[in-house]
C-alpha atoms as a PDB file:
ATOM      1  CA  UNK A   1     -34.579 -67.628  26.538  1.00  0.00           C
ATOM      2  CA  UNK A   2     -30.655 -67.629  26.273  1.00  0.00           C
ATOM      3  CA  UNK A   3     -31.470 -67.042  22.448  1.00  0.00           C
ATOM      4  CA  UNK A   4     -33.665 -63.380  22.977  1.00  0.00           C
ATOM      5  CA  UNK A   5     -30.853 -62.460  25.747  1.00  0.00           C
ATOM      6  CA  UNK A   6     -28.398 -62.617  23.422  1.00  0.00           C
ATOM      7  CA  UNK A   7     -30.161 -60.214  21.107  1.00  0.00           C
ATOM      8  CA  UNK A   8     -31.359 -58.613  23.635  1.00  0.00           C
ATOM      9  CA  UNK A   9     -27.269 -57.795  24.547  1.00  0.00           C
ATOM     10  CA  UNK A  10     -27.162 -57.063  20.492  1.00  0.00           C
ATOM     11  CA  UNK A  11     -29.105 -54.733  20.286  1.00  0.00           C
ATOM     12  CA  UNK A  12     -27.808 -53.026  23.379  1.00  0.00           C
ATOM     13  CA  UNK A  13     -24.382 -52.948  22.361  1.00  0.00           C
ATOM     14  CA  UNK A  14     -25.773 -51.587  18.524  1.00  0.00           C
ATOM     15  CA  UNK A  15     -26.963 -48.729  20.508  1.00  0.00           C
ATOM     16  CA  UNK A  16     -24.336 -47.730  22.568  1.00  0.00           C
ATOM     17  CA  UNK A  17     -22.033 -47.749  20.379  1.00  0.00           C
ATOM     18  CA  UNK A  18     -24.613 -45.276  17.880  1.00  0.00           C
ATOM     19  CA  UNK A  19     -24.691 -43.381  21.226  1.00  0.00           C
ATOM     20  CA  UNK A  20     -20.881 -42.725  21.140  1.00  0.00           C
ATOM     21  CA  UNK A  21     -20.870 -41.776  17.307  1.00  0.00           C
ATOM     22  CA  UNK A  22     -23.664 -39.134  17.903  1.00  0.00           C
ATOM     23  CA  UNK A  23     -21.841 -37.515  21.102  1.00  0.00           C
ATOM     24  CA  UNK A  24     -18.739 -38.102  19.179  1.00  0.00           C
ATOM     25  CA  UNK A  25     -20.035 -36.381  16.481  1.00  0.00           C
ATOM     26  CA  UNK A  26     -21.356 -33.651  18.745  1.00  0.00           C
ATOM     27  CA  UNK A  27     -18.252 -32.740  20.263  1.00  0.00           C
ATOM     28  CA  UNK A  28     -15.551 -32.989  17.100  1.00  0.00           C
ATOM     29  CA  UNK A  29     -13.385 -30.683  16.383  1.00  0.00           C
ATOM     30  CA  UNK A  30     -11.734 -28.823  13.665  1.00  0.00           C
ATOM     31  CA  UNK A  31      -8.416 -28.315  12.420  1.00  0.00           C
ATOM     32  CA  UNK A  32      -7.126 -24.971  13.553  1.00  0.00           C
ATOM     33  CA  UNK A  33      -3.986 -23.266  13.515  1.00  0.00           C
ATOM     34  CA  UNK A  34      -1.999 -21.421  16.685  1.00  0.00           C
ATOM     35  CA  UNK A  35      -2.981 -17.900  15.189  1.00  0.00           C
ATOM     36  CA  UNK A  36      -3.752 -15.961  12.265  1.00  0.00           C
ATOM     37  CA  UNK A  37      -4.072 -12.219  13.100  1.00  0.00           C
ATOM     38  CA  UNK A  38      -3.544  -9.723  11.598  1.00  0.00           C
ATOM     39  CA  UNK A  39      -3.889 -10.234   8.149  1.00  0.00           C
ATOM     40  CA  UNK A  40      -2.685  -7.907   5.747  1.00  0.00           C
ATOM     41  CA  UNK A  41      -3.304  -7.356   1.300  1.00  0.00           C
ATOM     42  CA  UNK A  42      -1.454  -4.614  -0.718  1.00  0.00           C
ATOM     43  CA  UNK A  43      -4.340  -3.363  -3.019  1.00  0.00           C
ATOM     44  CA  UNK A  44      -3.539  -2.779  -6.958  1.00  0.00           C
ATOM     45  CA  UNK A  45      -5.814  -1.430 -10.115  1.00  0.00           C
ATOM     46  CA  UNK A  46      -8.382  -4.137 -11.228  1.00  0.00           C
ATOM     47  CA  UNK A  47      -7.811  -5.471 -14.717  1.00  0.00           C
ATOM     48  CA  UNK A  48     -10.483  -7.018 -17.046  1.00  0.00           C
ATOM     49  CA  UNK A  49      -9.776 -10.540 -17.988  1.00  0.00           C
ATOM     50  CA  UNK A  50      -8.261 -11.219 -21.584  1.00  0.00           C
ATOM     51  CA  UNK A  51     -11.407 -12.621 -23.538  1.00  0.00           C
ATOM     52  CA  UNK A  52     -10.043 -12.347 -27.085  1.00  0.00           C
ATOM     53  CA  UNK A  53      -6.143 -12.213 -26.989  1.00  0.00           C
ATOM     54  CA  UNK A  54      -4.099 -10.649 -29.822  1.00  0.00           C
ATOM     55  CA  UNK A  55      -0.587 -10.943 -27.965  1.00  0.00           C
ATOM     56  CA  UNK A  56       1.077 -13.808 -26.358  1.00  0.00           C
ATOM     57  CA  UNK A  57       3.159 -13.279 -22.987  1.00  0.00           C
ATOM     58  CA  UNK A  58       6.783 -13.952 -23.107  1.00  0.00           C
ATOM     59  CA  UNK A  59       8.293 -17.152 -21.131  1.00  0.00           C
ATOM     60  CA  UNK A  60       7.551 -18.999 -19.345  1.00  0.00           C
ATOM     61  CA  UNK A  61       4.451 -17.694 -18.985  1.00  0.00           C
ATOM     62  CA  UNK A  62       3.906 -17.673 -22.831  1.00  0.00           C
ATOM     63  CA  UNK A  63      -0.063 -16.967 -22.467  1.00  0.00           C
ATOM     64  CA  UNK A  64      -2.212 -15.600 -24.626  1.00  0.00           C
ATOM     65  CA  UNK A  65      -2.528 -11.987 -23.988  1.00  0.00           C
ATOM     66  CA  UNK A  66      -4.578  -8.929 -24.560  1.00  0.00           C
ATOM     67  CA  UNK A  67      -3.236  -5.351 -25.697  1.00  0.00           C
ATOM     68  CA  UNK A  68      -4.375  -2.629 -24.620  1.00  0.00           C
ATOM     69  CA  UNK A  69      -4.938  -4.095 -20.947  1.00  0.00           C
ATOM     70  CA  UNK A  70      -8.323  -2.436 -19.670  1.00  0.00           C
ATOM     71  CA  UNK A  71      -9.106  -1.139 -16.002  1.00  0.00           C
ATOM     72  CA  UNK A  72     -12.784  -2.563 -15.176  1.00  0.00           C
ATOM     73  CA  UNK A  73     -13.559   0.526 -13.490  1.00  0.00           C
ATOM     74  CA  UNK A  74     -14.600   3.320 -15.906  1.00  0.00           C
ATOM     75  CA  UNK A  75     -15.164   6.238 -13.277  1.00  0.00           C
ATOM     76  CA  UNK A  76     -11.784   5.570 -10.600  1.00  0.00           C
ATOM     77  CA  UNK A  77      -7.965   5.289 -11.352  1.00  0.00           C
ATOM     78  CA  UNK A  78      -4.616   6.149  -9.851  1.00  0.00           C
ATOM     79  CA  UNK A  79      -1.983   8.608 -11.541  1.00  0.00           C
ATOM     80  CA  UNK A  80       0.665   7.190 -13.808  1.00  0.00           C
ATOM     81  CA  UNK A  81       2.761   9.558 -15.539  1.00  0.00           C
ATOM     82  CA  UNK A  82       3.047   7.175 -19.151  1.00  0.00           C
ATOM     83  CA  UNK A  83      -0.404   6.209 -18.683  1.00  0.00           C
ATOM     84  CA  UNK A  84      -3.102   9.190 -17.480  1.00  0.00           C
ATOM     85  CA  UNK A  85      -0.211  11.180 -16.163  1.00  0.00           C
ATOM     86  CA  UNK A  86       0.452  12.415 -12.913  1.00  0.00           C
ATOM     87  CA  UNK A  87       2.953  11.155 -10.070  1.00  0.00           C
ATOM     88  CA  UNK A  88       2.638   7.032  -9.327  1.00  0.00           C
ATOM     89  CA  UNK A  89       1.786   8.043  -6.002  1.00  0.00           C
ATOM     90  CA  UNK A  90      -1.206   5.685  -4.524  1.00  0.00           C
ATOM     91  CA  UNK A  91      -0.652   2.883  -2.567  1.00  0.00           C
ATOM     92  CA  UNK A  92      -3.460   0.737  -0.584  1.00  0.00           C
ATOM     93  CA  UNK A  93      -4.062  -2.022   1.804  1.00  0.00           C
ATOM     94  CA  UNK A  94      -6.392  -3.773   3.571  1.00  0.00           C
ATOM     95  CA  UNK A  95      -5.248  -4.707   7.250  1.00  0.00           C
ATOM     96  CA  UNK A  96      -7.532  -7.468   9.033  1.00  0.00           C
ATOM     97  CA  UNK A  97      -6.876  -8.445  12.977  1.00  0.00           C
ATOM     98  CA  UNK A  98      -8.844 -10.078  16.091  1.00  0.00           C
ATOM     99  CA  UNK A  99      -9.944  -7.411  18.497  1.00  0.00           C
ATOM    100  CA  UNK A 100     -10.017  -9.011  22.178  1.00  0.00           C
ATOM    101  CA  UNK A 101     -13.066  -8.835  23.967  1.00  0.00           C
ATOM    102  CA  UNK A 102     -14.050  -8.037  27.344  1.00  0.00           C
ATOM    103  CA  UNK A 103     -17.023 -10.389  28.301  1.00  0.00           C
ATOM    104  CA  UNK A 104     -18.919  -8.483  29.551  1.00  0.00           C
ATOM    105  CA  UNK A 105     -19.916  -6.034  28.199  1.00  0.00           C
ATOM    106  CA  UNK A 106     -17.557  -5.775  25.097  1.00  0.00           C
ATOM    107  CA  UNK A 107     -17.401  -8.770  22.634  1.00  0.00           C
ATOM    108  CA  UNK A 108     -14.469 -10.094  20.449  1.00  0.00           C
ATOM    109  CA  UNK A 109     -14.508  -8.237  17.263  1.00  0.00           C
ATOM    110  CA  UNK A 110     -12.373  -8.168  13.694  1.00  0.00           C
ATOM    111  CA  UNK A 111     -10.957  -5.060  13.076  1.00  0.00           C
ATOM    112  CA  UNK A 112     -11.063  -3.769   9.551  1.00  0.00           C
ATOM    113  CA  UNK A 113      -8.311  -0.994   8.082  1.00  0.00           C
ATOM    114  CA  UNK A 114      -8.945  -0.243   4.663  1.00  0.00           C
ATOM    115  CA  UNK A 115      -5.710   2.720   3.698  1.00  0.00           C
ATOM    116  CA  UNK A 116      -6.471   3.969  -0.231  1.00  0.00           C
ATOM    117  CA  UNK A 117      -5.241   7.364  -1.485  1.00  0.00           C
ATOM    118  CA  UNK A 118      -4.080   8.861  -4.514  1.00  0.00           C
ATOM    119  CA  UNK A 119      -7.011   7.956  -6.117  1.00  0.00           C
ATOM    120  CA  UNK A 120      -8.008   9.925  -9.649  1.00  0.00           C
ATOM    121  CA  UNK A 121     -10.960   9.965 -11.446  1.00  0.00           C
ATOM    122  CA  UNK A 122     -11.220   8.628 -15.095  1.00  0.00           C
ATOM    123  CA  UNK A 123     -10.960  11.601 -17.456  1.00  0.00           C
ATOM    124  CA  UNK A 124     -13.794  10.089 -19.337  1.00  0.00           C
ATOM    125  CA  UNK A 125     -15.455   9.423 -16.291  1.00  0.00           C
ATOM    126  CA  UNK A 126     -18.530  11.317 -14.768  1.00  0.00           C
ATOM    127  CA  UNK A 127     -16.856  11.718 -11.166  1.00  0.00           C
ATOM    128  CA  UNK A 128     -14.021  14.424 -11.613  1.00  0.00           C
ATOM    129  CA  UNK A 129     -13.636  16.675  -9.400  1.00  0.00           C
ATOM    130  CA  UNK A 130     -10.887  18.870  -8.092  1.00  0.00           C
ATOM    131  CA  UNK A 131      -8.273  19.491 -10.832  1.00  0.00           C
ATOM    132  CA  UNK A 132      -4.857  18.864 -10.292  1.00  0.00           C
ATOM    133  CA  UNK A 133      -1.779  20.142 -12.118  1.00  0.00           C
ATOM    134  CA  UNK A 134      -0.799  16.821 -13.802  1.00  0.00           C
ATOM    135  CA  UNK A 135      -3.128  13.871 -14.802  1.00  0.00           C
ATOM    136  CA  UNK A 136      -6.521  13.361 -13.821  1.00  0.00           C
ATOM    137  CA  UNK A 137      -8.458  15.048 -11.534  1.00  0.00           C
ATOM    138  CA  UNK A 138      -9.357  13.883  -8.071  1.00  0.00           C
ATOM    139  CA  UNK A 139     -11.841  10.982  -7.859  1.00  0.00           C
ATOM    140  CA  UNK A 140     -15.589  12.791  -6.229  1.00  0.00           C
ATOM    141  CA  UNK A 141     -17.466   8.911  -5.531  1.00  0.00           C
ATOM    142  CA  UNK A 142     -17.792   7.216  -3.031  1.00  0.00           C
ATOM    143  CA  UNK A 143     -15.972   3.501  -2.618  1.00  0.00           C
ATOM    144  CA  UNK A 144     -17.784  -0.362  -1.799  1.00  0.00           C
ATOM    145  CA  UNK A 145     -16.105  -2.637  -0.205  1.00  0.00           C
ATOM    146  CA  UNK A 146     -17.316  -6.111  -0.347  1.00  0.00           C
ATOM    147  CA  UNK A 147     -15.369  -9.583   1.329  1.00  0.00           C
ATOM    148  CA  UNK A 148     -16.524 -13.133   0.673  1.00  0.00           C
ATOM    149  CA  UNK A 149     -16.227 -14.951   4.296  1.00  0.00           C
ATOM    150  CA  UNK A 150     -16.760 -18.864   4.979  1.00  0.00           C
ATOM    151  CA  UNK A 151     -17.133 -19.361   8.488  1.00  0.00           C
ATOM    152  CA  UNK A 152     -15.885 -22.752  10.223  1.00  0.00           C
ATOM    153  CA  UNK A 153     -16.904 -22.504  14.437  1.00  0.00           C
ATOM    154  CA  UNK A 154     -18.456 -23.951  17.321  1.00  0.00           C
ATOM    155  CA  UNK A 155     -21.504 -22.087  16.938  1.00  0.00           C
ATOM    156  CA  UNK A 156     -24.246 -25.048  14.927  1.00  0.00           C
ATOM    157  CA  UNK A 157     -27.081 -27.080  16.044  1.00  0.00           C
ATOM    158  CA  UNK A 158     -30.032 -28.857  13.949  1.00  0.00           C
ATOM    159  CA  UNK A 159     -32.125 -26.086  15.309  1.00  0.00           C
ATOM    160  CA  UNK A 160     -31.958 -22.761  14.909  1.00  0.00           C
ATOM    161  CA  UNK A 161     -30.495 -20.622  17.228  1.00  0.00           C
ATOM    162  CA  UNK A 162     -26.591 -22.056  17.462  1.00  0.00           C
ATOM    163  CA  UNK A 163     -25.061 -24.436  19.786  1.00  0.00           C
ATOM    164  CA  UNK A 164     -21.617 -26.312  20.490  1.00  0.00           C
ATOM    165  CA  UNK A 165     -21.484 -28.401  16.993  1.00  0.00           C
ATOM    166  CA  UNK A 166     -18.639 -27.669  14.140  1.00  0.00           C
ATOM    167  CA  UNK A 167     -19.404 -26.441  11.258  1.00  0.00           C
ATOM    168  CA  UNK A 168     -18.812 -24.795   7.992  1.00  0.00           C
ATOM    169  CA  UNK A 169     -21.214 -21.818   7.278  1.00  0.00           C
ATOM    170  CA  UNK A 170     -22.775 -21.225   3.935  1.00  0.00           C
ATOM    171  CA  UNK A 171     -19.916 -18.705   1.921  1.00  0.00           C
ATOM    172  CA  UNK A 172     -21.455 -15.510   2.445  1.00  0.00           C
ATOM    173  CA  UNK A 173     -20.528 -11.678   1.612  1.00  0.00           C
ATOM    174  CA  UNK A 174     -20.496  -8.132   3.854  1.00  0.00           C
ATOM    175  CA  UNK A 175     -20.585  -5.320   1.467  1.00  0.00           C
ATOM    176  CA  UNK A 176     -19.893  -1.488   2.864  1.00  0.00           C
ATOM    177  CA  UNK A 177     -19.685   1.870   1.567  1.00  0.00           C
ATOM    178  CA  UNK A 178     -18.054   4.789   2.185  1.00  0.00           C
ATOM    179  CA  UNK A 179     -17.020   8.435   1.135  1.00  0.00           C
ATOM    180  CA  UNK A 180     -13.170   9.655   0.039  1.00  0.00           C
ATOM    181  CA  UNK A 181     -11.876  12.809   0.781  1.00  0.00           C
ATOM    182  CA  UNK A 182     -10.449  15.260  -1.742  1.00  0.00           C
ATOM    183  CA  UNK A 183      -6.793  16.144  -1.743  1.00  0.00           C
ATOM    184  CA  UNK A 184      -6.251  19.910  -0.852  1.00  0.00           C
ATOM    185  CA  UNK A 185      -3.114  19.452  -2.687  1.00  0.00           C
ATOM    186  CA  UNK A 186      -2.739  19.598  -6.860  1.00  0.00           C
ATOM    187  CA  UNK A 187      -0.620  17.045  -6.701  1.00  0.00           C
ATOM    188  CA  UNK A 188      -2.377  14.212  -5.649  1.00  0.00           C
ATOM    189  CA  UNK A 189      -5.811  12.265  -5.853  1.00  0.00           C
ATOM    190  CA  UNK A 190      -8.092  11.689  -3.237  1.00  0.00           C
ATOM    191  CA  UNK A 191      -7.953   9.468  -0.126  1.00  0.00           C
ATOM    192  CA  UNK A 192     -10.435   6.846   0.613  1.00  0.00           C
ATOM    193  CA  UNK A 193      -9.813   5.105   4.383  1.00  0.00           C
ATOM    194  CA  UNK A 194     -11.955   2.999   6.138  1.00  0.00           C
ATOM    195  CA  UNK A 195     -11.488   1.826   9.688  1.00  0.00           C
ATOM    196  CA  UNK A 196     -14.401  -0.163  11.364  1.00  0.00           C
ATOM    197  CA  UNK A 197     -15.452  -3.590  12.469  1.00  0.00           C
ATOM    198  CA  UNK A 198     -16.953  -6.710  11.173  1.00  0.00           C
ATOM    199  CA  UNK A 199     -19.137  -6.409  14.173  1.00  0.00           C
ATOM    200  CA  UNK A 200     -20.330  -2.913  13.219  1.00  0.00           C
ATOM    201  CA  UNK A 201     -21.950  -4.593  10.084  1.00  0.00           C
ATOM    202  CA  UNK A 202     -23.576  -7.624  11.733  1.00  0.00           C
ATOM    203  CA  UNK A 203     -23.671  -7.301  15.326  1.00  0.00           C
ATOM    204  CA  UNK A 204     -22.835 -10.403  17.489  1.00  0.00           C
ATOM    205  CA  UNK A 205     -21.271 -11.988  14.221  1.00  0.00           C
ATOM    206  CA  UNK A 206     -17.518 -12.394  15.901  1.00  0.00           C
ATOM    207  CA  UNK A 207     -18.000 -14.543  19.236  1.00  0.00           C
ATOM    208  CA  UNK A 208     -14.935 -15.527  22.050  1.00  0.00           C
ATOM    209  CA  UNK A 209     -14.439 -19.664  22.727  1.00  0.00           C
ATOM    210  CA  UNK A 210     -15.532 -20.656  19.025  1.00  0.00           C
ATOM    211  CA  UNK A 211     -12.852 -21.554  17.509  1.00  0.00           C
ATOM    212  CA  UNK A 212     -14.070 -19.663  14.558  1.00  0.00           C
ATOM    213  CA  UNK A 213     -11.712 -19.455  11.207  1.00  0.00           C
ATOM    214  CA  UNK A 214     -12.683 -16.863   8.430  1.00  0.00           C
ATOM    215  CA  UNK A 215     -11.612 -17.752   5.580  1.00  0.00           C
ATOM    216  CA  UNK A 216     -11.458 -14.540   2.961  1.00  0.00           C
ATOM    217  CA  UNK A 217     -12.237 -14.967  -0.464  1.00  0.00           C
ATOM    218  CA  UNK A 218     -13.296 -12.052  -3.473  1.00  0.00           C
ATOM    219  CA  UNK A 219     -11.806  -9.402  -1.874  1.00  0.00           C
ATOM    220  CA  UNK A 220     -12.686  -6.288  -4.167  1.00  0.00           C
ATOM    221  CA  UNK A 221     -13.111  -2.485  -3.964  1.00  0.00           C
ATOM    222  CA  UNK A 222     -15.900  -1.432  -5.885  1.00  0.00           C
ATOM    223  CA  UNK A 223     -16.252   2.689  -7.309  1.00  0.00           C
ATOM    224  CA  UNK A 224     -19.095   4.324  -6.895  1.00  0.00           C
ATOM    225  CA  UNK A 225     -20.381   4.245 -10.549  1.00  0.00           C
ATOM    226  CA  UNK A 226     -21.246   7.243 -12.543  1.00  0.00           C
ATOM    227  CA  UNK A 227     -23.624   8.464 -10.153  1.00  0.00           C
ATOM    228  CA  UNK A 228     -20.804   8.018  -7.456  1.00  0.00           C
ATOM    229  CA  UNK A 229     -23.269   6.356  -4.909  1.00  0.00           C
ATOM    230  CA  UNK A 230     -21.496   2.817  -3.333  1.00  0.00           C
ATOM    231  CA  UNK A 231     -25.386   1.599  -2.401  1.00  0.00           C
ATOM    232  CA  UNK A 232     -26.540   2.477  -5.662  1.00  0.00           C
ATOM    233  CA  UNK A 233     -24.576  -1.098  -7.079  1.00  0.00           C
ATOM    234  CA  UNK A 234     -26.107  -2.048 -10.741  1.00  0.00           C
ATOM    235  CA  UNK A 235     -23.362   0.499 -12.150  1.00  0.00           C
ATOM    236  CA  UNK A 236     -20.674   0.155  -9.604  1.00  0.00           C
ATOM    237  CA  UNK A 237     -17.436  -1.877 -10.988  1.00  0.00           C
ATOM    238  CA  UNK A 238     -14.403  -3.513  -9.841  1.00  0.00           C
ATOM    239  CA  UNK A 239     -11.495  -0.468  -9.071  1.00  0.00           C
ATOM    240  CA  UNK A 240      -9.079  -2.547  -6.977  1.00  0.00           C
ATOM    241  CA  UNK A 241      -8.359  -6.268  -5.974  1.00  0.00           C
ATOM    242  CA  UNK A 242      -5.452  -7.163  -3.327  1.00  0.00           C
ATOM    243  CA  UNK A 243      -2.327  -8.202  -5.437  1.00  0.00           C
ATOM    244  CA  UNK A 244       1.610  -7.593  -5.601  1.00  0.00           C
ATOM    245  CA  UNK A 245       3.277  -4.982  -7.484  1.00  0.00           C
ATOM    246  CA  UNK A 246       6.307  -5.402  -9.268  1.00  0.00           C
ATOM    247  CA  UNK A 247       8.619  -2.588 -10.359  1.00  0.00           C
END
């Protein structure tokens, strides 16, 4: 009798203790910092990657190298007096931040500022438009762009349908296009802003009390292709990237 009590205790103990790990479990948490908002990229010309290099860089970076560099896009391009021509005039970012919400009715949102202009069409390009009076022409497509989030929250259950567990989400990617304007001046390319929110794409996506971190990854602004539709994407390529210029 003392014998089965004894693993009758056992056995108790096994599963209270399995009880703790599984609300343990349950209720962990996640590293997180204090804040992270806004976030902010400079955007620069997308570059093909040296396949088969006939140069090597000079120290210490003494890489192999490949001369002429190529943009990827063929349609979209920004003015560069010893290069198309026209002024070095186009600067771009990308500006991320938390928008607050107001629960209810309004929920928390990110905020997305996408600031693009003196863009210029390819001159061997099928999207030229307005003509200015050095370098290329105006660019007459529209843009894509297209982030690459994975999503650590509160938001996760075994069933479908979310709940309080922590998780990492599956990488996943929000594409968008849009339309630039053409420059009434003849000086300049055209401008191609965005401002929206992450919300507007997938509604409900951005919740309060979730402790949610987006991590951004294969950030890239796509032309339009030759046909100069963003949606239309089996001929769109790679115009700009976020990166640093240096002088």
């Amino acid at each position: 009798m003392a014998l089965r009590l004894k693993r009758f205790g056992t056995l108790c103990g096994a599963l209270a203790v399995a009880c703790l790990l599984m609300v343990a479990s349950a209720q962990a948490t996640h590293p997180r910092p204090k804040g992270a908002t806004p976030t902010r990229v400079s955007l620069v010309p997308a570059y093909a990657e040296c396949a088969a290099s006939n140069r090597t860089h000079g120290p210490p970076l003494a890489f192999a190298s490949c001369n002429p560099p190529a943009q990827t896009s063929a349609q979209a391009t920004v003015g560069t007096p010893d290069a198309f021509g026209g002024a070095a005039d186009s600067t771009g970012s990308i500006r991320l931040n938390h928008v607050p919400g107001f629960d209810p009715p309004v929920p928390p949102d990110i905020g997305i500022h996408l600031a693009l202009n003196g863009v210029r069409c390819v001159p061997t390009g099928a999207r030229c438009a307005t003509a200015n009076a050095a370098g290329p022409a105006d660019y007459s497509g529209a843009l894509r762009l297209s982030f690459t989030f994975r999503v650590t929250d509160h938001f996760n259950a075994i069933a479908p349908g979310g709940g309080p567990d922590p998780a990492t989400v599956e990488d996943f990617t929000i594409e968008h296009s849009w339309a630039c304007v053409q420059s009434e001046s003849t000086s300049s390319g055209s401008t191609c802003n965005l401002s929206t929110t992450l919300n507007s794409f997938i509604p409900g996506a951005v919740r309060d009390n979730k402790r949610g971190i987006w991590e951004l990854d294969a950030v890239r602004i796509f032309d339009g292709g030759a046909d100069g539709d963003g949606d239309t994407t089996a001929d769109n390529a790679v115009f700009a990237r976020p990166g640093v210029f240096i002088p």
